[in-house]
Protein backbone atom coordinates (compact mmCIF):
# COMPACT_ATOMS: atom_id res chain seq x y z
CA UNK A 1 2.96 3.05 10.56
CA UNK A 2 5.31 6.09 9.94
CA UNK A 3 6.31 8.40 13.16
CA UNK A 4 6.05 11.98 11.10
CA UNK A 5 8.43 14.47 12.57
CA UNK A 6 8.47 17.79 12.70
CA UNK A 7 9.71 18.09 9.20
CA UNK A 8 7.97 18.88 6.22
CA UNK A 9 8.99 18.04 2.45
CA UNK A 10 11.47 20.73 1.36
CA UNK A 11 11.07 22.72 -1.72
CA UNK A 12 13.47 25.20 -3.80
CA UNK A 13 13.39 28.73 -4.15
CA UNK A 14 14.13 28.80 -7.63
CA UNK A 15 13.24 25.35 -8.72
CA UNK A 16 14.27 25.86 -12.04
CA UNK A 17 18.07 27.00 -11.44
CA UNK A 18 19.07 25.30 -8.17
CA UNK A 19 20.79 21.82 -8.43
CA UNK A 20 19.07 18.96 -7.46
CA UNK A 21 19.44 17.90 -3.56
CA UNK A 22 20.47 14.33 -3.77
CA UNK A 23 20.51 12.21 -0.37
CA UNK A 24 22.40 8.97 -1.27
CA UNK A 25 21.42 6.73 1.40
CA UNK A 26 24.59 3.72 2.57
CA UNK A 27 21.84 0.90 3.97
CA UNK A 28 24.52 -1.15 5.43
CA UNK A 29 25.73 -1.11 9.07
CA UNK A 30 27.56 -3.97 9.31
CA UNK A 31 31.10 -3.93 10.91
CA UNK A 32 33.31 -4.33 7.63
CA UNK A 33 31.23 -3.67 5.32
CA UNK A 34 31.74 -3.02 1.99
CA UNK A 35 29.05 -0.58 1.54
CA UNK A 36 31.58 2.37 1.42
CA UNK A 37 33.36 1.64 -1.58
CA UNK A 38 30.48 1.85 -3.45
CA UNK A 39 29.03 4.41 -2.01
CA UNK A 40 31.57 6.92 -2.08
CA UNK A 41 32.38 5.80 -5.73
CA UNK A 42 28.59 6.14 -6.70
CA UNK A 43 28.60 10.04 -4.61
CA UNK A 44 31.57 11.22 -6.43
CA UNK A 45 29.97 10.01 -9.89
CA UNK A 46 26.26 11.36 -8.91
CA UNK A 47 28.20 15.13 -8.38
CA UNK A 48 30.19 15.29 -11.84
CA UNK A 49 27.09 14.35 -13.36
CA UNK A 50 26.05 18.11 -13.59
CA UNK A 51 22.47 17.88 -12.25
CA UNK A 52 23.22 16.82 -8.45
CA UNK A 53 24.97 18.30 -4.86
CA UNK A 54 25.16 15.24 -2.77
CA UNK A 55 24.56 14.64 0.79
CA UNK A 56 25.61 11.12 2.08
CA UNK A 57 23.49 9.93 4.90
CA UNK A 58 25.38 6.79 6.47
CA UNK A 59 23.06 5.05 8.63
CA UNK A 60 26.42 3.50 10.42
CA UNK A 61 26.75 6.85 11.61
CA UNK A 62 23.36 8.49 12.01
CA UNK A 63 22.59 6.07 14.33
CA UNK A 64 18.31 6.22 14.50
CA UNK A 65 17.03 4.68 17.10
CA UNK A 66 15.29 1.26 16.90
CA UNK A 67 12.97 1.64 19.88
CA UNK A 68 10.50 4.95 18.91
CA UNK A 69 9.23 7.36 20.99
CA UNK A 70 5.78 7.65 21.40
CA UNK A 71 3.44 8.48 18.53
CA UNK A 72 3.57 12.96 18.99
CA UNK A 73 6.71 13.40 20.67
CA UNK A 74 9.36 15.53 20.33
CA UNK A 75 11.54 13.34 18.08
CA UNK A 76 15.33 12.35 19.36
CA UNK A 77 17.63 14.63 18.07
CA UNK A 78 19.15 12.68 15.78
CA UNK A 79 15.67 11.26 13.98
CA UNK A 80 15.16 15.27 14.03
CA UNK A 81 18.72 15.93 11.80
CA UNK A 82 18.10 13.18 9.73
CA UNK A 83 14.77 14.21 8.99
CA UNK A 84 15.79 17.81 7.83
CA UNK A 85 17.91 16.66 5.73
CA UNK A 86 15.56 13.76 4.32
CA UNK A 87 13.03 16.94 3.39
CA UNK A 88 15.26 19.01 2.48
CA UNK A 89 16.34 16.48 -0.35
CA UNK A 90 14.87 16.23 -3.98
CA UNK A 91 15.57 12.83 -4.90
CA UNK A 92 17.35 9.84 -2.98
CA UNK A 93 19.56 7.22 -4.12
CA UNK A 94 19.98 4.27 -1.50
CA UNK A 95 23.04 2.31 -1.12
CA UNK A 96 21.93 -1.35 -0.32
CA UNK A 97 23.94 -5.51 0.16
CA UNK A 98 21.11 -8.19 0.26
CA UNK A 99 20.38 -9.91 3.26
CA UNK A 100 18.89 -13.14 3.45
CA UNK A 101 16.88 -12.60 -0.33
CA UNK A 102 16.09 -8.77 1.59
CA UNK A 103 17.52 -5.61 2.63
CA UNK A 104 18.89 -4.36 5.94
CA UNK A 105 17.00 -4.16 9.11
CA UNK A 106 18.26 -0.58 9.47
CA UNK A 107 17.53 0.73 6.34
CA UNK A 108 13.91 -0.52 7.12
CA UNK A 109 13.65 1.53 9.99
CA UNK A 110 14.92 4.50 8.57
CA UNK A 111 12.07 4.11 5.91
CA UNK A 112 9.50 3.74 8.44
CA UNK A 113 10.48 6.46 10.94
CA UNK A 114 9.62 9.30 8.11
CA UNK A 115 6.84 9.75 6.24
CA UNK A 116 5.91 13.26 4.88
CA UNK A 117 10.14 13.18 4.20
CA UNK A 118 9.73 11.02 1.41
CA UNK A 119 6.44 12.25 -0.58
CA UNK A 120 6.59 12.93 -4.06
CA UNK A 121 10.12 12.45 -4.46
CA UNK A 122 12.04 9.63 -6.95
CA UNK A 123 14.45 7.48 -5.59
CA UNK A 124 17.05 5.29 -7.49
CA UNK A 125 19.05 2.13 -5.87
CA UNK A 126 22.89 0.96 -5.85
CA UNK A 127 23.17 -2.62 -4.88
CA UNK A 128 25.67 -4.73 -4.38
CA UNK A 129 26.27 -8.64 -3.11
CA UNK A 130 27.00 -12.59 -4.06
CA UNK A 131 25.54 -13.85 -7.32
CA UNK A 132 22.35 -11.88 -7.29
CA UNK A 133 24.02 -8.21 -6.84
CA UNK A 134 21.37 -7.29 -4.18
CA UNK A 135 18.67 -7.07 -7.02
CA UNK A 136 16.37 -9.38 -4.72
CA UNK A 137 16.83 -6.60 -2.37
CA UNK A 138 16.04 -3.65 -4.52
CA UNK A 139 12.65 -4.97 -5.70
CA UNK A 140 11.25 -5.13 -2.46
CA UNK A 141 12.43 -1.59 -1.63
CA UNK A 142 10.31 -0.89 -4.95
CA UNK A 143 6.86 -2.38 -2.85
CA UNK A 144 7.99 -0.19 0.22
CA UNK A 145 8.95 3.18 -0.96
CA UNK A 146 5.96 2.93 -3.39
CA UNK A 147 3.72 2.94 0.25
CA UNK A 148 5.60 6.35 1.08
CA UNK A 149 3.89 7.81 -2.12
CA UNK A 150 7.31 7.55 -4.18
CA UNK A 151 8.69 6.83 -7.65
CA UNK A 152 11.81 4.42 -8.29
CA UNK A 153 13.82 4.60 -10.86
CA UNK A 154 13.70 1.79 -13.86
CA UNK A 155 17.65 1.50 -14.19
CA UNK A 156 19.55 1.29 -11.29
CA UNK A 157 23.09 -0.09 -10.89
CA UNK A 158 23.73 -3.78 -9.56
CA UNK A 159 26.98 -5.33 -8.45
CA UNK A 160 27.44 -9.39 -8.00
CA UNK A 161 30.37 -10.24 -6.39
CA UNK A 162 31.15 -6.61 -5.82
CA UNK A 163 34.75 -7.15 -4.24
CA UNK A 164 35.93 -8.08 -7.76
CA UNK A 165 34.00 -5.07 -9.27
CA UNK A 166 36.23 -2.11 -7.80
CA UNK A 167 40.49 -1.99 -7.20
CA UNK A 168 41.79 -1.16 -4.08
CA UNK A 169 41.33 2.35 -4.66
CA UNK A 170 37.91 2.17 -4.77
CA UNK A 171 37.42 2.41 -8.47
CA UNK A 172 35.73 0.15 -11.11
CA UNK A 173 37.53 -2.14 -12.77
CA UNK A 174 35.29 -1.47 -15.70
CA UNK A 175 35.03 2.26 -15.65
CA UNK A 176 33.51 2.81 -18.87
CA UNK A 177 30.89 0.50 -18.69
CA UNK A 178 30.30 0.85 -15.16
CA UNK A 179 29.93 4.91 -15.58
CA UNK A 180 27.43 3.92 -18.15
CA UNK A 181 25.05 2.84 -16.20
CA UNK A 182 25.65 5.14 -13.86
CA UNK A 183 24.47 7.75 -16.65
CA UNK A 184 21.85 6.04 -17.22
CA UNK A 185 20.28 5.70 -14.13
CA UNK A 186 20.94 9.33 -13.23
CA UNK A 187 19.39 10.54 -16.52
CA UNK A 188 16.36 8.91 -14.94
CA UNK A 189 16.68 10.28 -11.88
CA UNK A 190 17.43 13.38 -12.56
CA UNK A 191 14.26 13.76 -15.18
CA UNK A 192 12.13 12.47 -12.64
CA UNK A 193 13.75 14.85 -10.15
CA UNK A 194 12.43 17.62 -12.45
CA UNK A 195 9.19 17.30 -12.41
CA UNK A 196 8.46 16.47 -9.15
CA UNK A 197 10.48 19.38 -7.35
CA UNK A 198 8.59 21.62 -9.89
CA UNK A 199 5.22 20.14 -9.14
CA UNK A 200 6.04 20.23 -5.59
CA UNK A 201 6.21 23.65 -5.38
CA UNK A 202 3.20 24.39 -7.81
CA UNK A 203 1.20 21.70 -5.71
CA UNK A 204 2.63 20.75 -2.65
CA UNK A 205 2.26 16.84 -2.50
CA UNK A 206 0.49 15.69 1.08
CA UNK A 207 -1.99 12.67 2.25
């Protein structure tokens, strides 16, 4: 069960002319992790892309908390910030390594702690790993984020044994084909982006 805050699901002024609020998600909390590499690779990419203005939410540093408060509360302050800037999003792109065949503990919690946040948004996934390239990962986000009433994606980007994917500057070692599917995944996301903000605010979504 979801602990709704005080938040409700943001919507544009002029949906048709603002860019698209994109909350790219880094999963990973891990003391040296890898998860920034990619995900300041994949922000950077998401903003020359045309269609997005990026907000990175690292949950390494937006600590949530793991014990809740009780069901009506005043939410902690920082489960408050996050969640303003969860609603005030139009899409989400999450940053994730595999765990044990699964994703982090943390990012679970973050899922869980929000619920009218999420609604009637898309959502796209970055994952990275060992042999698999977190994929195992990604389709069980699929099963949970299509309980918070949201749409994933198709394409998303996948990288096994991502410490020989990027240089030490952080870049791909195969730019053009890794930008590809970059493209391709934001296409997606921003098309689905689209016509949910502009249904949103025709219909606001809510159950």
């Amino acid at each position: 069960m979801s602990i709704a805050t005080h938040t409700t699901a943001g919507t544009s002024a002029h949906p048709n002319t603002d860019p698209f609020r994109l909350a790219v998600i880094v999963g990973s909390t891990r003391e040296g992790r890898f998860a920034p590499v990619v995900s300041n690779w994949f922000a950077a990419t998401a903003e020359r892309h045309g269609d997005f203005e990026v907000d990175i939410i690292d949950l390494a540093h937006d600590r949530l908390p793991d014990v809740w408060a009780p069901m009506g509360s005043e939410p902690a302050a920082v489960v408050a910030a996050v969640g303003d800037r969860l609603a005030a999003a139009d899409a989400f792109v999450v940053v994730t390594p595999e765990y044990n065949h699964s994703f982090p503990a943390g990012l679970k919690n973050m899922i869980d702690l929000f619920r009218s946040e999420w609604q009637g948004k898309p959502v796209g996934f970055v994952s990275y790993g060992g042999i698999s390239g977190g994929l195992r990962a990604v389709e069980q986000l699929r099963l949970v984020f299509a309980e918070q009433h949201m749409v994933t994606t198709r394409d998303g980007l996948a990288f096994p044994m991502a410490w020989e994917k990027f240089d030490a500057e952080g870049r791909p070692v195969d730019v053009a084909g890794t930008e590809a599917a970059a493209k391709v995944m934001l296409d997606q996301l921003a098309w689905w982006t689209e016509a949910t903000r502009s249904t949103r605010v025709r219909r606001p979504y809510g159950v």
